[in-house]
Protein backbone atom coordinates (compact mmCIF):
# COMPACT_ATOMS: atom_id res chain seq x y z
CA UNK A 1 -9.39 6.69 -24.26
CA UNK A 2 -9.49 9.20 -21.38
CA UNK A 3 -8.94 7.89 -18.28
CA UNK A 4 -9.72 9.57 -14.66
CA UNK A 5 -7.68 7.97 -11.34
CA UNK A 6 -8.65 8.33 -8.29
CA UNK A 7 -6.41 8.03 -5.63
CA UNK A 8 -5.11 8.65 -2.13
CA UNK A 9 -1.34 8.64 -2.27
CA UNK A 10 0.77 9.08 -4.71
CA UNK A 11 4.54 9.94 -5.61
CA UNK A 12 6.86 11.25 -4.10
CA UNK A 13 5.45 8.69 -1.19
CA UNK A 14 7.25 5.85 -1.76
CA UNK A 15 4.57 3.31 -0.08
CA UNK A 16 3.00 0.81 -2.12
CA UNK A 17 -0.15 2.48 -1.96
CA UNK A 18 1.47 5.37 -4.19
CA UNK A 19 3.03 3.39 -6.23
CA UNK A 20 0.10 1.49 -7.38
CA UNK A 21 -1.86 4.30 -8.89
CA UNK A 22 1.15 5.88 -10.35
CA UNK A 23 1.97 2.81 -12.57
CA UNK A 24 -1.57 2.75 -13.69
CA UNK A 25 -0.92 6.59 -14.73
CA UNK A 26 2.51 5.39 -16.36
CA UNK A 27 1.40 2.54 -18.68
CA UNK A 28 -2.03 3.48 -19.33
CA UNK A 29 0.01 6.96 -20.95
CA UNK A 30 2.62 4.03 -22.60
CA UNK A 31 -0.40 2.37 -24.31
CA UNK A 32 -1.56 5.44 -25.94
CA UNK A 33 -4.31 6.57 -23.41
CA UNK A 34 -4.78 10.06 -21.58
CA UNK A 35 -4.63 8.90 -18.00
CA UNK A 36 -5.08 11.84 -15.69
CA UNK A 37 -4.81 11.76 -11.50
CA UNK A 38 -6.45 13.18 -8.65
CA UNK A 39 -4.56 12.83 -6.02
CA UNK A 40 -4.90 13.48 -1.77
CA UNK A 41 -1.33 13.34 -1.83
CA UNK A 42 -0.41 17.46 -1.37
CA UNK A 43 3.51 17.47 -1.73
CA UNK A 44 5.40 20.93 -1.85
CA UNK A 45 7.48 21.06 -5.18
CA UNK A 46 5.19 18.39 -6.48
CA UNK A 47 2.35 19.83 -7.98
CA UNK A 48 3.30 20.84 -10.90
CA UNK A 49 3.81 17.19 -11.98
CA UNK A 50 1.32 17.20 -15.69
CA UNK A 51 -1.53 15.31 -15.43
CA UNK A 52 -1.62 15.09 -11.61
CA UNK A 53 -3.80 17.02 -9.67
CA UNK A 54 -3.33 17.13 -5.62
CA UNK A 55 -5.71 18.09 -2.81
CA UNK A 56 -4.78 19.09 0.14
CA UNK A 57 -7.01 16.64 1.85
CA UNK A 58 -5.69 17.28 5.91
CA UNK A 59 -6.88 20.54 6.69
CA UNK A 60 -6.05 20.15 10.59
CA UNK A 61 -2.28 19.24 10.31
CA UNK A 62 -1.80 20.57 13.48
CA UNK A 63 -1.90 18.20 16.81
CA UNK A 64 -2.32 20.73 19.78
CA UNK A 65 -5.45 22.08 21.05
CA UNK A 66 -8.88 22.61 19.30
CA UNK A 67 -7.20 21.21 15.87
CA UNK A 68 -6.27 17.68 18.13
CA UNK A 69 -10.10 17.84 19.01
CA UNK A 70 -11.43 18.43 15.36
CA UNK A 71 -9.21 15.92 14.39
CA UNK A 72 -10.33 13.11 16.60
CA UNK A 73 -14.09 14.22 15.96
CA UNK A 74 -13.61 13.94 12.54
CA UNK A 75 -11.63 10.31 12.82
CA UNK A 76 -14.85 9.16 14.95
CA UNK A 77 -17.24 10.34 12.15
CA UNK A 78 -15.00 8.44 9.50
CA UNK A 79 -15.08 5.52 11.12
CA UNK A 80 -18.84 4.94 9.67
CA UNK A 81 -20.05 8.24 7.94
CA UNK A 82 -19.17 8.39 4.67
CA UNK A 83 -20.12 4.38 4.26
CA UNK A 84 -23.30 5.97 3.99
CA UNK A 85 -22.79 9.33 2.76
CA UNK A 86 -19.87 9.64 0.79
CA UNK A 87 -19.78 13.28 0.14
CA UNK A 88 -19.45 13.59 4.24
CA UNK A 89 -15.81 12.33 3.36
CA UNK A 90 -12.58 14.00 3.60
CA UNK A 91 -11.99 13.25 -0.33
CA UNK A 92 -15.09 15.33 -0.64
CA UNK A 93 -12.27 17.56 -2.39
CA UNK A 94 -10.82 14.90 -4.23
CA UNK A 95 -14.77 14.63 -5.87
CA UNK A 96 -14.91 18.49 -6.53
CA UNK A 97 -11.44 18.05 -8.20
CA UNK A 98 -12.77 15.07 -10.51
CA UNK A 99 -15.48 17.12 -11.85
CA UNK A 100 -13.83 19.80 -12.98
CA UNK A 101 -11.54 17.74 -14.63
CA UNK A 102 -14.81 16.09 -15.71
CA UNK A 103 -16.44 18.65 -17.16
CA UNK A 104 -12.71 20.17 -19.10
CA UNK A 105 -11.95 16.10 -20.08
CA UNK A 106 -15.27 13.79 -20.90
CA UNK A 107 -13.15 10.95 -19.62
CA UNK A 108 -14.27 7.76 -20.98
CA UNK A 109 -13.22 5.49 -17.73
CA UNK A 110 -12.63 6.35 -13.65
CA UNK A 111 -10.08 4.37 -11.83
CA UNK A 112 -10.97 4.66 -8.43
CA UNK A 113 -7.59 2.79 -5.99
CA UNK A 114 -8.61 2.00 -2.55
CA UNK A 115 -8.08 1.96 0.14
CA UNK A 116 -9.49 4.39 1.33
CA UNK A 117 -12.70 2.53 -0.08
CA UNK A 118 -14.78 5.49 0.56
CA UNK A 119 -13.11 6.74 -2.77
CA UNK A 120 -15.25 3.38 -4.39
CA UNK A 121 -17.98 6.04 -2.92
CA UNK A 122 -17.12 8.89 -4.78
CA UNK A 123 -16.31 7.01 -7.87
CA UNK A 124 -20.00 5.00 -7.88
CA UNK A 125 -21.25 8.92 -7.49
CA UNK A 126 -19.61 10.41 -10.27
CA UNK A 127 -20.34 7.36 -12.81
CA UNK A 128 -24.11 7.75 -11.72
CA UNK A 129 -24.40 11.48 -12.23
CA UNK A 130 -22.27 11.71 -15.62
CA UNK A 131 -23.07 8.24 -16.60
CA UNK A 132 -19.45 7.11 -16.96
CA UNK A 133 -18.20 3.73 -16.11
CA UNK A 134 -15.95 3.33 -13.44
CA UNK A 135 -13.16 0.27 -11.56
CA UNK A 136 -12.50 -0.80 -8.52
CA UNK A 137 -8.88 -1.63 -7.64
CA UNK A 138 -8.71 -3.15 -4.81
CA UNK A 139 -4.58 -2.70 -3.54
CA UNK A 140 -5.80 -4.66 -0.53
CA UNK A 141 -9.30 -6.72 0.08
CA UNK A 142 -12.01 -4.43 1.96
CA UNK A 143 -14.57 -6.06 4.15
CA UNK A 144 -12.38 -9.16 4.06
CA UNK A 145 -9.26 -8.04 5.69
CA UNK A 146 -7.95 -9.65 7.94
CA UNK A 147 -8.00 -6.09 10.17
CA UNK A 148 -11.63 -5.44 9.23
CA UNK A 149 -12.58 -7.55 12.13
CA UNK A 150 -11.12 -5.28 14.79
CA UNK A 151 -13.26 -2.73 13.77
CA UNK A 152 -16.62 -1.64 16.13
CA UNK A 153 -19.73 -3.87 14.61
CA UNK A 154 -21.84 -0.58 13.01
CA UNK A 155 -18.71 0.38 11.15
CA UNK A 156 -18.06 -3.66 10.12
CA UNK A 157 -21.88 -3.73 8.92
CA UNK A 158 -21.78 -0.16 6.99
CA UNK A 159 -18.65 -0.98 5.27
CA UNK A 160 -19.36 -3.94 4.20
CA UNK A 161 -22.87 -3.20 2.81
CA UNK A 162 -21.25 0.08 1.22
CA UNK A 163 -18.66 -2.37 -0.76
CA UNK A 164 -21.53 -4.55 -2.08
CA UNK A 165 -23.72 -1.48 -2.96
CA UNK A 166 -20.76 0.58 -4.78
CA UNK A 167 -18.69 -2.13 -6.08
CA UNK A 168 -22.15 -4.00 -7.86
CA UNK A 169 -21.78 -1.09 -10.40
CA UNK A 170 -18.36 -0.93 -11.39
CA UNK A 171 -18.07 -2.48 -14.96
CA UNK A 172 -15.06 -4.40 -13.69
CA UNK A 173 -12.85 -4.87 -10.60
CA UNK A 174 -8.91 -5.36 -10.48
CA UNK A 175 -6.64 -6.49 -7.57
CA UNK A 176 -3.41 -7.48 -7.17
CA UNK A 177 -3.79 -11.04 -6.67
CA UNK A 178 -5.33 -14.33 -7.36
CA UNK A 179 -5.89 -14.45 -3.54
CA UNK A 180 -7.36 -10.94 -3.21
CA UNK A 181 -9.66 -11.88 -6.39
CA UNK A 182 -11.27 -14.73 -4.53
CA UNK A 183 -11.65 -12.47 -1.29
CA UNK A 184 -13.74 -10.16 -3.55
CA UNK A 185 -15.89 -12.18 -5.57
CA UNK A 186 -16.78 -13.40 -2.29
CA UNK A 187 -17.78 -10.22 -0.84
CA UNK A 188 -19.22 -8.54 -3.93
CA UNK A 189 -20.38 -11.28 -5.66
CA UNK A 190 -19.07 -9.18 -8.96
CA UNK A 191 -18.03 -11.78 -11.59
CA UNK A 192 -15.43 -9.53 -13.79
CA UNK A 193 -12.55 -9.13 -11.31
CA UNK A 194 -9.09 -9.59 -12.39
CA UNK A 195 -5.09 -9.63 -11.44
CA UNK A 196 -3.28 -7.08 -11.98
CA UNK A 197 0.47 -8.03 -9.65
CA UNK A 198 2.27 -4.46 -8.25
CA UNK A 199 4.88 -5.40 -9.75
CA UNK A 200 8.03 -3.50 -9.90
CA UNK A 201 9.43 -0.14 -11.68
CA UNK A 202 12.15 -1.59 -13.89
CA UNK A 203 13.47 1.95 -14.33
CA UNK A 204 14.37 2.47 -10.34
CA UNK A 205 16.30 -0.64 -10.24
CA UNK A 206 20.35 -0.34 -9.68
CA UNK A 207 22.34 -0.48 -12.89
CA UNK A 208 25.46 -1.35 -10.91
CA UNK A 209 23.89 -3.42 -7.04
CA UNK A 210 27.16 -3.15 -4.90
CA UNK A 211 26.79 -5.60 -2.61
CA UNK A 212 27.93 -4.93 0.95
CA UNK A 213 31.30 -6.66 2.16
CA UNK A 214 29.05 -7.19 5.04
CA UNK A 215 26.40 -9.85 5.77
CA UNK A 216 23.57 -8.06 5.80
CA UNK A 217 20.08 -9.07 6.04
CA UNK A 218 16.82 -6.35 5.20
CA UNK A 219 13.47 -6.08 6.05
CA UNK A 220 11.48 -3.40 3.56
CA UNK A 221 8.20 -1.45 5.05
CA UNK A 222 6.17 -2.00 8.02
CA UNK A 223 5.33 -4.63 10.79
CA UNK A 224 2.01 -5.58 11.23
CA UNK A 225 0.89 -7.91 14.25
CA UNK A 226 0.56 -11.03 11.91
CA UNK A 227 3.92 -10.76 11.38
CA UNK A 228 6.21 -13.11 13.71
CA UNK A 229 9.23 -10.87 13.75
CA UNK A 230 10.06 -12.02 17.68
CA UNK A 231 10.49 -15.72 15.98
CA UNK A 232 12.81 -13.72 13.28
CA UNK A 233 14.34 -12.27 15.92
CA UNK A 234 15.42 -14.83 17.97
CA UNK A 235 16.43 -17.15 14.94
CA UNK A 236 18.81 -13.96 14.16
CA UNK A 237 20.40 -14.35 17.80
CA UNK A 238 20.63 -17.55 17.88
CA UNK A 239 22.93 -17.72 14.47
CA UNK A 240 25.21 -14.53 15.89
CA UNK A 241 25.76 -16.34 18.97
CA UNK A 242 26.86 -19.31 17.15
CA UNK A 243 29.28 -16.90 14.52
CA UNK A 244 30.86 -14.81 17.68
CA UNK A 245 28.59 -11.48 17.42
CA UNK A 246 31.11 -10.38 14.69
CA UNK A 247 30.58 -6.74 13.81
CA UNK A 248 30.33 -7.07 10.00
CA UNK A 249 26.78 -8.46 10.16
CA UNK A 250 23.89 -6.31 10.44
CA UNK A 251 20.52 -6.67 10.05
CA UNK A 252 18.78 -3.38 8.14
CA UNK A 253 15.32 -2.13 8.57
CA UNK A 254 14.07 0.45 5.76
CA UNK A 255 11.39 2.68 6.19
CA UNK A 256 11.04 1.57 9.78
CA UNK A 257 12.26 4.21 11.43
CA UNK A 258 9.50 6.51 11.34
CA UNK A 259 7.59 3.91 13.84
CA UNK A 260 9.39 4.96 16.99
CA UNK A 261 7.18 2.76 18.79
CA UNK A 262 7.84 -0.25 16.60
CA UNK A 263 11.98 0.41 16.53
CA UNK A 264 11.68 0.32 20.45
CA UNK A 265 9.60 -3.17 20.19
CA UNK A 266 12.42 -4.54 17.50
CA UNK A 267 15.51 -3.62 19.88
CA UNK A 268 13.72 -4.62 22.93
CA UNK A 269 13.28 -8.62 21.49
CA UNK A 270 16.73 -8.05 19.87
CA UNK A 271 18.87 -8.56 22.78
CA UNK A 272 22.46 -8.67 22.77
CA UNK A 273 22.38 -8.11 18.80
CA UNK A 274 20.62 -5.10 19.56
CA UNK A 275 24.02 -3.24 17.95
CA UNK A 276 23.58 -5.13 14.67
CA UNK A 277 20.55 -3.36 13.61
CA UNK A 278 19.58 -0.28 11.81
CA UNK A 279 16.39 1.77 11.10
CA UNK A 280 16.24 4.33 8.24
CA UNK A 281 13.08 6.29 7.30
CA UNK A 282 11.00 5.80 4.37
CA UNK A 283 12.94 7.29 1.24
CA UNK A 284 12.71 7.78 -2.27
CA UNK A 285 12.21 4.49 -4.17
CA UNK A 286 15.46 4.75 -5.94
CA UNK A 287 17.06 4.99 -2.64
CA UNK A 288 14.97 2.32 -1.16
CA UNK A 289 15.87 -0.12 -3.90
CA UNK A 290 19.86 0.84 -3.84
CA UNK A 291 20.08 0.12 0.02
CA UNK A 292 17.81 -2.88 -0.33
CA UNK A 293 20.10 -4.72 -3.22
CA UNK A 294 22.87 -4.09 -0.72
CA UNK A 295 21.82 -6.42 1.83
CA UNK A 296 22.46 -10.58 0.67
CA UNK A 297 19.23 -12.01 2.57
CA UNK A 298 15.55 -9.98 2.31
CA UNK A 299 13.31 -10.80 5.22
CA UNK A 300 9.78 -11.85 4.40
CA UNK A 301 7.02 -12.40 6.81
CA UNK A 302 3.92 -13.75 6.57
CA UNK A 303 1.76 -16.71 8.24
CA UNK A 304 1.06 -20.09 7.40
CA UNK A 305 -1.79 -20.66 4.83
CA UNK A 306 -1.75 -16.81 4.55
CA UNK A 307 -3.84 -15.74 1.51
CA UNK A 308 -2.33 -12.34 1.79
CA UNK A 309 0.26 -10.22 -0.44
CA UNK A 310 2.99 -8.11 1.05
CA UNK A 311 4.25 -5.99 -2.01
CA UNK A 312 7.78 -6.15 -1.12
CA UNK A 313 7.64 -9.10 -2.21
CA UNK A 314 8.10 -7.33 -5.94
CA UNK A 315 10.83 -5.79 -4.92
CA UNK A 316 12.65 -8.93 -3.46
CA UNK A 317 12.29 -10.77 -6.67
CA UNK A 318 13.79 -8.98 -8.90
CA UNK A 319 17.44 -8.12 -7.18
CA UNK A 320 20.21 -10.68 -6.34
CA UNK A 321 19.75 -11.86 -3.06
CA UNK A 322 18.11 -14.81 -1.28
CA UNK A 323 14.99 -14.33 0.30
CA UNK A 324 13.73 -15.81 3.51
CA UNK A 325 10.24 -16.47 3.90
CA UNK A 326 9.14 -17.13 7.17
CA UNK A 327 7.16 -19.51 8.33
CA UNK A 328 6.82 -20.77 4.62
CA UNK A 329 3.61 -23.30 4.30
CA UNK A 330 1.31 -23.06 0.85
CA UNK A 331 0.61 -19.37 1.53
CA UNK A 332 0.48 -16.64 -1.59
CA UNK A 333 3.60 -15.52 -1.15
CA UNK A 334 5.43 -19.06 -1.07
CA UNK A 335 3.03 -19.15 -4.78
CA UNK A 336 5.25 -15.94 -6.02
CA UNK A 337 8.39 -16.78 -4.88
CA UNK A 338 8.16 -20.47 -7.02
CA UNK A 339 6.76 -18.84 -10.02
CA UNK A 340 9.56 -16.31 -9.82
């Protein structure tokens, strides 16, 4: 079978959002398929990877003058736009892309990865004009997010109209949980959805995980405001006050560091242990998953009850340390960590 995926990111990113659509191109290939991607990831020294295709899908990288104007106009238009017009879309060129690889490939399948959702868009258009089926994989829910709520009403109403409209003719739906499958069959009302976990890339993992002399603790990705990290925080100062502050324990933060804003929030609530942390940039996965297996404890975050998935979770699992989840309390993530 010929398969068509759309997505946003992709490798070398090393976010979850990447890595999603480049296992799908992975094992679909394994099982025998033709599994080709069209990507808005543009990376220098990247594009020659076979059967990946990238768009250069920011055309006003620049943040100065009339391009900083263009570029907020076009973020106020994308805010609702392309919920009902698709083609009025950035991934417009991510469309033009599919067809041609359309018209050289008669795929049999599209694999459209959200978010961005308006990509369900430009899936749903493609399957109607050459009459090929298309699924929806959600990486995250849509008009059931827990952020979708802090968006302006018109774009809350579009979007979530647009999701029942373009996701009612997609021949199935995946996601990557049992949580996220009852959050849309919900909102869709589609009765094929299924689980398909992140998992991990066996491959990337450290043959040999030196563990740090150290005590180390790690946090992987971002911080988003559901996420009590003040409460982490001050559980961390309260156990080096009651050790002495020694020097050997730190407490590592990876991919953080590009968030200057969040780094300043972290050190501010760290106090006096402000010396034991430290914030590296996002790296390559291999990297990521060498530094992570050197910490002993992995930081998890979440809320009570919380029907949500943080994909480091993956990760976590499969290397040698403990993890902390915090507050624990019949949530998804407490679900993953028993079954593991």
């Amino acid at each position: 079978m010929n398969i068509l995926i759309l997505a946003k990111d992709y490798p070398p990113l090393n976010v979850i959002a990447a890595q999603r659509p480049a296992y799908w191109f992975k094992y679909l290939n394994e099982m025998g398929h033709t599994a080709r991607v069209v990507t808005g990831t543009y990376a220098t020294g990247a594009a020659d990877t076979e059967g990946v295709v990238r768009i250069k899908t920011d055309l006003y990288g620049r943040k100065t003058g009339w391009y900083l104007l263009v570029r907020r106009a076009r973020s106020f238009f994308e805010g609702w736009l392309p919920f009902i017009w698709p083609m009025t879309s950035r991934y417009v060129l991510v469309y033009r892309a599919a067809e041609k690889l359309i018209f050289a490939e008669k795929p049999d399948l599209i694999i459209a990865t959200g978010e961005p959702f308006v990509l369900f868009g430009l899936a749903h258009r493609l399957s109607r004009f050459y009459a090929i089926p298309w699924v929806a994989d959600y990486r995250d829910p849509w008009s059931t997010h827990p952020d979708h709520n802090n968006r302006p009403i018109a774009s809350r109403v579009l979007q979530s109209r647009a999701e029942c409209r373009w996701v009612s003719t997609a021949v199935a739906v995946t996601t990557a949980s049992n949580a996220y499958k009852e959050r849309v069959e919900a909102a869709t009302d589609h009765r094929s959805v299924h689980v398909v976990h992140n998992g991990h890339h066996l491959t990337q993992i450290p043959e040999r995980l030196a563990i740090a002399p150290a005590f180390r603790l790690a946090y992987a990705g971002r911080l988003y405001p559901h996420q009590p990290i003040d409460h982490c925080l001050i559980a961390f100062q309260i156990f080096m006050a009651e050790v002495g502050y020694p020097k050997d324990v730190e407490f590592h933060f990876l991919g953080l560091g590009d968030w200057p804003a969040e780094v300043n929030r972290i050190r501010a609530l760290a106090g006096p242990c402000e010396a034991q942390l430290r914030f590296f940039p996002q790296m390559a996965y291999a990297d990521y998953m060498s530094r992570l297996a050197s910490a002993q404890l992995y930081v998890l975050l979440s809320q009570k009850k919380m029907a949500w998935l943080n994909a480091k979770v993956f990760d976590y699992m499969v290397l040698p340390g403990e993890v902390m989840l915090y507050p624990s309390g019949d949530g998804v993530l407490e679900d993953l960590l028993k079954e593991g």
